[in-house]
Protein backbone atom coordinates (compact mmCIF):
# COMPACT_ATOMS: atom_id res chain seq x y z
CA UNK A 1 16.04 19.38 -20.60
CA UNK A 2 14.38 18.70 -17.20
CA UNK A 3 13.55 21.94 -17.14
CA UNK A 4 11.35 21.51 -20.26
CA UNK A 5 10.48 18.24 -19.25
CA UNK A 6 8.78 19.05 -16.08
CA UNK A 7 7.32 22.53 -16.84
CA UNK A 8 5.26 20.31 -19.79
CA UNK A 9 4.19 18.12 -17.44
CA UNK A 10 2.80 21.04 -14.85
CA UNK A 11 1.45 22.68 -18.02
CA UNK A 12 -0.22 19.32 -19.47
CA UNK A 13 -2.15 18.76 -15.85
CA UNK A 14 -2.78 22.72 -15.81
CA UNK A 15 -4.59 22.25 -18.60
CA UNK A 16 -6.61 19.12 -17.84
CA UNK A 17 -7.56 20.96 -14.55
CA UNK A 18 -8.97 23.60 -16.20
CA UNK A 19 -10.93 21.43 -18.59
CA UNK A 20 -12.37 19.25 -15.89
CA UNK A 21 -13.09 22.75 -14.00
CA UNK A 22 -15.27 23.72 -17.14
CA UNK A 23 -16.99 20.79 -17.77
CA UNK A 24 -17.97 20.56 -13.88
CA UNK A 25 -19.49 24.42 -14.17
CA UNK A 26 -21.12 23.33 -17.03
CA UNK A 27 -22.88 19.95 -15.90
CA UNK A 28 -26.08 20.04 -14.84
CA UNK A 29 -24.82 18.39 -11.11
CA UNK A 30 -21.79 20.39 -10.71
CA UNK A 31 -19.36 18.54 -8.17
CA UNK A 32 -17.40 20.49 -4.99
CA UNK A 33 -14.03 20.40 -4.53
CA UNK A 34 -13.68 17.69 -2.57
CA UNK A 35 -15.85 15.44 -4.64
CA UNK A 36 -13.75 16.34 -7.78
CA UNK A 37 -10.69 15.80 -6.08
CA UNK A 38 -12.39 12.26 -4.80
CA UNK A 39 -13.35 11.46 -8.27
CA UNK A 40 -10.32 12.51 -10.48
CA UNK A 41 -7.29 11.57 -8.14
CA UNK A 42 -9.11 7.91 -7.72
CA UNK A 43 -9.23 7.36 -11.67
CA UNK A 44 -5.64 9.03 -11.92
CA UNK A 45 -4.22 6.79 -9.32
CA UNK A 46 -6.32 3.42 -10.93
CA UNK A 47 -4.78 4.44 -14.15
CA UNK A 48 -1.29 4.92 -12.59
CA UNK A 49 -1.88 1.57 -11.24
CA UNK A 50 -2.89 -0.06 -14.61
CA UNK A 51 0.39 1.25 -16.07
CA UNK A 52 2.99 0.52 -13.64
CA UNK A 53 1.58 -3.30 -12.42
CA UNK A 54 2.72 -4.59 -16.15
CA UNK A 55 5.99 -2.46 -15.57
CA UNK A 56 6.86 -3.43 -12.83
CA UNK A 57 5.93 -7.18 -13.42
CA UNK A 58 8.40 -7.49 -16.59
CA UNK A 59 10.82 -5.91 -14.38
CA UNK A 60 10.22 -8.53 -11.83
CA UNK A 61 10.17 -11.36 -14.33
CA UNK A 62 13.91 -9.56 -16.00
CA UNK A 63 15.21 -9.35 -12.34
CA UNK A 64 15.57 -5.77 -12.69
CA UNK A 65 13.98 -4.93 -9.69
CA UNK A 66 16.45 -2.24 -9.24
CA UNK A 67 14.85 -0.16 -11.71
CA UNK A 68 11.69 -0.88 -10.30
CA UNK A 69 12.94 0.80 -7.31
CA UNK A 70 14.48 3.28 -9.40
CA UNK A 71 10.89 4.34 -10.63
CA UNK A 72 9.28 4.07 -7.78
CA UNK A 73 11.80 6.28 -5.80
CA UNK A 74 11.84 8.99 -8.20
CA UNK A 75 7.89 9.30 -8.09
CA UNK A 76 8.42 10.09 -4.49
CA UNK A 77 11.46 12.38 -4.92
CA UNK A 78 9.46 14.33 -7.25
CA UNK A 79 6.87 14.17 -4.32
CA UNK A 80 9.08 15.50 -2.02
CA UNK A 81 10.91 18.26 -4.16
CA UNK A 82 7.65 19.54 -4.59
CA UNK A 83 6.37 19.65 -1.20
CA UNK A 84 9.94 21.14 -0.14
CA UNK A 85 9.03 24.15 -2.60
CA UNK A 86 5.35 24.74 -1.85
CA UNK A 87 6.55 24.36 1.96
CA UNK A 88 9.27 27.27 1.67
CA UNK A 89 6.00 28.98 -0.02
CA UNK A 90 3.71 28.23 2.64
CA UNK A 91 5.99 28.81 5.17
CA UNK A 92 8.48 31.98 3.54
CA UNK A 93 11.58 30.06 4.80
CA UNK A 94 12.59 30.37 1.29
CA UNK A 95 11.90 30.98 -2.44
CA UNK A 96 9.52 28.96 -4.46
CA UNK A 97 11.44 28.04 -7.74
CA UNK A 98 10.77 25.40 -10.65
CA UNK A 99 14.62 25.05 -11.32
CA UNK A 100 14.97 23.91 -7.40
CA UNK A 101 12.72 21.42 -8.09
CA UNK A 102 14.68 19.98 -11.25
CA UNK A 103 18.13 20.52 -9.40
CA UNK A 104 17.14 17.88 -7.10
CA UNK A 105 15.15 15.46 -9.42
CA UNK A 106 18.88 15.88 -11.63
CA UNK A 107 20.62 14.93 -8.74
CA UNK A 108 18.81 12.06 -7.93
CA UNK A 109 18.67 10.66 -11.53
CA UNK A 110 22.47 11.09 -11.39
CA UNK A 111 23.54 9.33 -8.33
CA UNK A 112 21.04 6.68 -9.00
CA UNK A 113 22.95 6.64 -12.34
CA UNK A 114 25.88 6.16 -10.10
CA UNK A 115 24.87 3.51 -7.84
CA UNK A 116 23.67 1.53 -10.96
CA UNK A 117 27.14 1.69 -12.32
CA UNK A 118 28.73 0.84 -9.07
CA UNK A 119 26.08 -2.21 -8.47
CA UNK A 120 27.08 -3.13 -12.07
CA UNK A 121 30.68 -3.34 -10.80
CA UNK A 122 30.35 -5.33 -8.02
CA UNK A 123 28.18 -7.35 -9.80
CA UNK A 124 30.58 -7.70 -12.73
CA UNK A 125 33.42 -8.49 -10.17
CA UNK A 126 31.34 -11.09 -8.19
CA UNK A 127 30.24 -13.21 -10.70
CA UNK A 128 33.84 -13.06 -12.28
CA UNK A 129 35.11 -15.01 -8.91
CA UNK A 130 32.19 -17.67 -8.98
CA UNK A 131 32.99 -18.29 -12.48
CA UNK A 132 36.82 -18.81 -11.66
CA UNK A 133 36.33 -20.49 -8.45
CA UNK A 134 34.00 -23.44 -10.53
């Protein structure tokens, strides 16, 4: 399922790339790299910004600001699985491979599923003594 989930996501940009590549041949002031790089990552990250602000507000406002941190900690693991992969690539200290990169995003969504259980727990527990010592 992660599998499927990311390789759409890798496909979906592939194919925006390749779009915005066309249209910039195509324009009569074709862009470099660098300015299309400048100009698309700033919108993405704006947009990014426009969608996780009002997220991660209601989160505030539910005091779930765990799962604000939850998000915000699996953007950069996927970050970092990533660069681990294209690094072994770069580097040939290893093999490149897509399922590496869902292993470890798996393995963080389950132990943060852990730690949410455990906080619920101690959470559970605590509040059961305030409740009995009042």
């Amino acid at each position: 399922m992660f599998t499927k989930i990311l390789r759409w996501i890798v496909t979906f940009f592939s194919k925006i790339h390749d779009k915005v590549l066309t249209w910039n041949d195509n324009a009569a002031i074709p862009l470099n790299d660098k300015q299309l790089h400048f100009l698309i990552i700033g919108v993405l990250g704006m947009l990014v910004v426009l969608m996780v602000y009002p997220l991660f507000k209601w989160l505030a406002k539910k005091n779930a600001l765990v799962m604000a941190a939850g998000f915000y900690s699996l953007t950069v693991m996927i970050v970092i699985t990533f660069a681990i992969e294209i690094g072994q690539r770069i580097t040939g200290t290893g093999v490149m491979e897509f399922d590496d990169i869902v292993a470890g995003i798996a393995g963080f969504i389950f132990l943060f599923c852990v730690f949410l259980i455990l906080r619920g727990i101690v959470l559970y527990i605590r509040r059961f003594f305030r409740e009995r010592k009042a």
